[in-house]
C-alpha atoms as a PDB file:
ATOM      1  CA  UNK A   1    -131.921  29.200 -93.079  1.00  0.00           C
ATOM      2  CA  UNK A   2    -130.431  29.693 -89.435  1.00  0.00           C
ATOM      3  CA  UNK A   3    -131.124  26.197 -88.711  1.00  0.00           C
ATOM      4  CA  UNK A   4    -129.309  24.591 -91.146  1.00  0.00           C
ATOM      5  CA  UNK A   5    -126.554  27.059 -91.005  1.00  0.00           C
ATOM      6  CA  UNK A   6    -126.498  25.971 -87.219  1.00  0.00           C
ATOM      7  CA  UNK A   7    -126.795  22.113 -88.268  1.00  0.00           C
ATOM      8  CA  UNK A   8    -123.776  22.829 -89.873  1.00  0.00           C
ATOM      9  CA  UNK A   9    -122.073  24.586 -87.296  1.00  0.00           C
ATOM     10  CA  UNK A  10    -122.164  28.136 -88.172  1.00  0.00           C
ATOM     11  CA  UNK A  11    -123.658  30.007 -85.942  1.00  0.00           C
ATOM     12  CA  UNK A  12    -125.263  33.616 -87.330  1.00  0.00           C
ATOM     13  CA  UNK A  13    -125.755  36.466 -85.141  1.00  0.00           C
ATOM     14  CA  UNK A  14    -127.201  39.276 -87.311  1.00  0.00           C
ATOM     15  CA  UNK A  15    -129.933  39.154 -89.690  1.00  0.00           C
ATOM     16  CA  UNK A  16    -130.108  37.675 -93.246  1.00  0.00           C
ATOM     17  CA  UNK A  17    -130.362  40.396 -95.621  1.00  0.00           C
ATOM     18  CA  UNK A  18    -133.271  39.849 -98.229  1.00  0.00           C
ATOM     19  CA  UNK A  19    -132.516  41.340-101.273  1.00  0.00           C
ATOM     20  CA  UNK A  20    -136.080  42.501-103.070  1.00  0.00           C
ATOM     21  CA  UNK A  21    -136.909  44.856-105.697  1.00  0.00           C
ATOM     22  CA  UNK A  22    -139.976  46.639-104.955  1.00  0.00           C
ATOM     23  CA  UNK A  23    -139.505  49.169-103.013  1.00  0.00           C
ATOM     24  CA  UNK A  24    -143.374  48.928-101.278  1.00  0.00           C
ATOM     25  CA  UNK A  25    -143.222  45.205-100.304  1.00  0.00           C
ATOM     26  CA  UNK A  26    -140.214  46.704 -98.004  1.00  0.00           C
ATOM     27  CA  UNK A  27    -142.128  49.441 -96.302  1.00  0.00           C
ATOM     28  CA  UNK A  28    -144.804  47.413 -95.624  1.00  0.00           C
ATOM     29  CA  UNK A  29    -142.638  44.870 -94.180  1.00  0.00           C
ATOM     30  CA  UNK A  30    -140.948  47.351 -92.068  1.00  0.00           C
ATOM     31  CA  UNK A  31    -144.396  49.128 -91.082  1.00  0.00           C
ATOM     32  CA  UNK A  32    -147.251  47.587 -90.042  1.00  0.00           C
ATOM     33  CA  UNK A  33    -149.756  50.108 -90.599  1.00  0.00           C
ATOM     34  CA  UNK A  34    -149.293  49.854 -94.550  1.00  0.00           C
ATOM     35  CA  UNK A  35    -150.577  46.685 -94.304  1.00  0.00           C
ATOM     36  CA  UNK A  36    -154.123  48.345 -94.263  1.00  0.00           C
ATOM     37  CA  UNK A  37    -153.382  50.451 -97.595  1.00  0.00           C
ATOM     38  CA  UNK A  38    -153.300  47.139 -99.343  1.00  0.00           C
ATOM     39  CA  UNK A  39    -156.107  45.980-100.992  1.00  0.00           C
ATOM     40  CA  UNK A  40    -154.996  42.403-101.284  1.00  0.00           C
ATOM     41  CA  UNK A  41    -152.778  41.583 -98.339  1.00  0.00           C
ATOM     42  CA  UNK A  42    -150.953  38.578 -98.907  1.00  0.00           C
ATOM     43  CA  UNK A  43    -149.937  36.333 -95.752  1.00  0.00           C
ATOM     44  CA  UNK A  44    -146.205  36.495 -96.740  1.00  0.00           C
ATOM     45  CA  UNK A  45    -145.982  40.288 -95.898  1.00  0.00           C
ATOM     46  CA  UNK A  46    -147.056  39.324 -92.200  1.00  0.00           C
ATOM     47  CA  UNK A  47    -144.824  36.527 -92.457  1.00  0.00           C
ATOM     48  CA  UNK A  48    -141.564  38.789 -93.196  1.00  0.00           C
ATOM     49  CA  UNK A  49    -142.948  41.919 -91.138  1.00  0.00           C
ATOM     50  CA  UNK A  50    -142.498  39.154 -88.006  1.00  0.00           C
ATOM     51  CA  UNK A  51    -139.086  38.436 -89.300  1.00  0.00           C
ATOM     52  CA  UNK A  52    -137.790  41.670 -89.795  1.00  0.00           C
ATOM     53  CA  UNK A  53    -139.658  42.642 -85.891  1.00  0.00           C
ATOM     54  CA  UNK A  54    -137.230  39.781 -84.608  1.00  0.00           C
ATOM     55  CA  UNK A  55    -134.431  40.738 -86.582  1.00  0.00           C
ATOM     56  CA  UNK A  56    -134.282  37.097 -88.311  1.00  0.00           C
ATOM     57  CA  UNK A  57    -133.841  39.254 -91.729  1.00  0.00           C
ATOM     58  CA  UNK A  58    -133.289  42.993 -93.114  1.00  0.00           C
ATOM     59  CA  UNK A  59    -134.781  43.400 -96.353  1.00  0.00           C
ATOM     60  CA  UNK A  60    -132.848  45.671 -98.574  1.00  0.00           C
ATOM     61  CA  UNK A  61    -133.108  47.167-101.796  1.00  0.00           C
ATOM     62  CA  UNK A  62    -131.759  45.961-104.855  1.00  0.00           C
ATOM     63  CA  UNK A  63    -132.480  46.643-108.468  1.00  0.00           C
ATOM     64  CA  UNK A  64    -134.211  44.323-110.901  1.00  0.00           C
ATOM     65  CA  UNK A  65    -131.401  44.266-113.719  1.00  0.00           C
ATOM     66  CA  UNK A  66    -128.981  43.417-110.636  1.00  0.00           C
ATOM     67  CA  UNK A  67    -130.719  40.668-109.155  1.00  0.00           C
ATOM     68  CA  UNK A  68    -128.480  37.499-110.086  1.00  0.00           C
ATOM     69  CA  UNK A  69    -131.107  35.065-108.742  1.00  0.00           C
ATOM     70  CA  UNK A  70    -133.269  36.508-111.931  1.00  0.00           C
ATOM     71  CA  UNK A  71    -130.877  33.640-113.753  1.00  0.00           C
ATOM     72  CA  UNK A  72    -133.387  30.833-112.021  1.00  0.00           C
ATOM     73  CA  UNK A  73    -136.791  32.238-112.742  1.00  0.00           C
ATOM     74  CA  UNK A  74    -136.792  34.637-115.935  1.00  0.00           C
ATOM     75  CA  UNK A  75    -135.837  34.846-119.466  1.00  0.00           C
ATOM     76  CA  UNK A  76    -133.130  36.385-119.853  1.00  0.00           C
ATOM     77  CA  UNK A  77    -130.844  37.582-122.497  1.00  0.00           C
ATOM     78  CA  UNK A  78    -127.197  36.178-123.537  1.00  0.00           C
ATOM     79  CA  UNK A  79    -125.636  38.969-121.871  1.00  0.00           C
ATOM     80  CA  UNK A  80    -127.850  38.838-118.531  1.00  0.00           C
ATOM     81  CA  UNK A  81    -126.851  35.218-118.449  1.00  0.00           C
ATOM     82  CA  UNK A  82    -122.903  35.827-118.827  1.00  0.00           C
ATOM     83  CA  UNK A  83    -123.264  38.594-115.709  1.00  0.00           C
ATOM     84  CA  UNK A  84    -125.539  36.568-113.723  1.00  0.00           C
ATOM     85  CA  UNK A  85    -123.644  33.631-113.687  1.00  0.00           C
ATOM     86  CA  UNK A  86    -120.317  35.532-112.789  1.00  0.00           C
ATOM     87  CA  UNK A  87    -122.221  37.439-109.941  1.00  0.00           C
ATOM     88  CA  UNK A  88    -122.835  33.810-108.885  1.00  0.00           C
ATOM     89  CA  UNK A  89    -119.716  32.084-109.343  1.00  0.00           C
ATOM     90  CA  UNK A  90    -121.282  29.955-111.992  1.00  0.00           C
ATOM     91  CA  UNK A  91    -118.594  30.064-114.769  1.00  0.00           C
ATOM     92  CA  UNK A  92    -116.324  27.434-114.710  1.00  0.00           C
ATOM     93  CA  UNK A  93    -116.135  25.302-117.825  1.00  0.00           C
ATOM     94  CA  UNK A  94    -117.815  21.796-117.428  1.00  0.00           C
ATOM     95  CA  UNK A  95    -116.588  18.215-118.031  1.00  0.00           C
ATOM     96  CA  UNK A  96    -118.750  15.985-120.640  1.00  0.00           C
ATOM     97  CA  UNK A  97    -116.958  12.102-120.810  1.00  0.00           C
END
């Protein structure tokens, strides 16, 4: 994400927060020693513990019925939809010619 932020001229100097919603995948990023606790480690968790070691991202907490970006990947309800897509900026009304 830096680099095309910087392709476009936009240069970031802190971290990119990650917004996730289990709480363990953040300790373990944020602690290496958890890693061993896991009984199936999966390469992505060394992959983000590197990233948050070179402050490229801070992964923070957010709650599953908050997470707008639910809108791309789950079934949701009406209602989830209608607050998703405002979250995102999502609701204007579209053209059809």
């Amino acid at each position: 994400m830096w680099n095309l932020m910087a392709e476009m001229g936009i240069k970031q100097n802190e971290a990119s927060i990650l917004h996730i919603n289990n709480q363990s995948a953040i300790q373990v990023t944020k602690n290496p020693k958890l890693h061993s606790c896991m009984k199936q480690l999966d390469l992505k968790f060394f992959l983000l513990h590197n990233m948050v070691e070179c402050n490229t991202i801070t992964p923070t907490y957010m709650p599953t019925d908050q997470m707008p970006s639910d809108i791309l990947t789950n079934p949701l309800s009406k209602v989830k939809v209608d607050v998703f897509s405002k979250m995102l900026r999502l609701t204007g009304q579209a053209t059809h010619d």
